[in-house]
Protein backbone atom coordinates (compact mmCIF):
# COMPACT_ATOMS: atom_id res chain seq x y z
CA UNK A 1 1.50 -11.40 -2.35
CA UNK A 2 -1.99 -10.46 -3.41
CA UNK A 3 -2.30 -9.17 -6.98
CA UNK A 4 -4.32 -5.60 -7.81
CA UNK A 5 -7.67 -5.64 -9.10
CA UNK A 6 -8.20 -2.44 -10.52
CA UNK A 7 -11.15 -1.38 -7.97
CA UNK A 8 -12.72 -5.00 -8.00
CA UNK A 9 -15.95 -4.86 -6.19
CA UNK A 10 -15.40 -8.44 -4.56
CA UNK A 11 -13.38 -9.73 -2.96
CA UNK A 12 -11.49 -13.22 -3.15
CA UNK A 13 -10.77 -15.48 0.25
CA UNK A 14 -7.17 -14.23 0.39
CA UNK A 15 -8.95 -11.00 0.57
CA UNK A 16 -11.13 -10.99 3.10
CA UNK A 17 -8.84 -12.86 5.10
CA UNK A 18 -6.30 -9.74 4.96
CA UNK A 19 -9.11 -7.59 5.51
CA UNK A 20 -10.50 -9.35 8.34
CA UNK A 21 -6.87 -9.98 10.12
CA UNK A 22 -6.64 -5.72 9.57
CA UNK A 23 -9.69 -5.00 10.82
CA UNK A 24 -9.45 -6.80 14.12
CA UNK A 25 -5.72 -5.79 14.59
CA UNK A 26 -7.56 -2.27 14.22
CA UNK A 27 -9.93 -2.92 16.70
CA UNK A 28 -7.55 -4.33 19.66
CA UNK A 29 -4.97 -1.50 19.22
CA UNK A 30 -7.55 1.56 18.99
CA UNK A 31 -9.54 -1.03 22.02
CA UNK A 32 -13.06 -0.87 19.97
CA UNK A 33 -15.97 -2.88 20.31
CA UNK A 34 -16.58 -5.03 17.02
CA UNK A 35 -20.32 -4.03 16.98
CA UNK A 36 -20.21 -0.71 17.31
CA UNK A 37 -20.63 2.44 14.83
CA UNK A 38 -17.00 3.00 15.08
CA UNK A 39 -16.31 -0.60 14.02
CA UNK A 40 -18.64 0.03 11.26
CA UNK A 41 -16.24 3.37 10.01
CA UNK A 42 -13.32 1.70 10.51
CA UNK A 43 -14.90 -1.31 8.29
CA UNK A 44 -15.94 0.78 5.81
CA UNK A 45 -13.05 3.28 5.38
CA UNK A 46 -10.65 -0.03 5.22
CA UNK A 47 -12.51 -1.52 2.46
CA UNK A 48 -12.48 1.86 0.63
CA UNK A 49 -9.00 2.11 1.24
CA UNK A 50 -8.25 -1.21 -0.25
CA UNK A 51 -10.45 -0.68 -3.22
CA UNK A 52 -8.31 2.45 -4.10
CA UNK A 53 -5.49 0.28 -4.61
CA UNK A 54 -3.91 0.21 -1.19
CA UNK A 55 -2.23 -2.90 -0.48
CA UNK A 56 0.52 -1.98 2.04
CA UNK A 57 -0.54 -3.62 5.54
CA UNK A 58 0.64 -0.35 7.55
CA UNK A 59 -0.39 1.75 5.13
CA UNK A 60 -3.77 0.63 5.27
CA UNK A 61 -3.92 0.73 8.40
CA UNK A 62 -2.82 4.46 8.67
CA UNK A 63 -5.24 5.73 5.95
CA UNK A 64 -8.40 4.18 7.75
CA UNK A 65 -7.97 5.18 11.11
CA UNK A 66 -8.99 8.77 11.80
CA UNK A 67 -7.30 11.13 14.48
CA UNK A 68 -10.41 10.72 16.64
CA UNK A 69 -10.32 7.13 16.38
């Protein structure tokens, strides 16, 4: 299991790893194209997300994904 770093702004391998395997789970569910400005939101509100302290898999994956997403 990953360990908290109080709002860390980097990000170790294990890390982005995690936040890449999200991201693209993210993407094939909600069926968005990696280069687009939705990608981008999704991108951004996961890393925020996971800078607050979220670590939970679903979780994460709940708080960055908008209704309209």
């Amino acid at each position: 299991m990953l360990t908290s770093r109080d709002r860390c702004s980097t990000f170790g391998p294990m890390e982005v790893d995690l936040l890449h395997s999200i991201f693209e789970q993210i993407l094939e569910e909600r069926g968005v194209d990696s280069s687009g400005e939705k990608a981008n939101e999704i991108a951004a509100r996961l890393i925020s997300v996971y800078q607050s302290g979220v670590r939970d898999v679903e979780m994460l994956k709940k708080l960055c994904i908008r209704p309209k997403d």
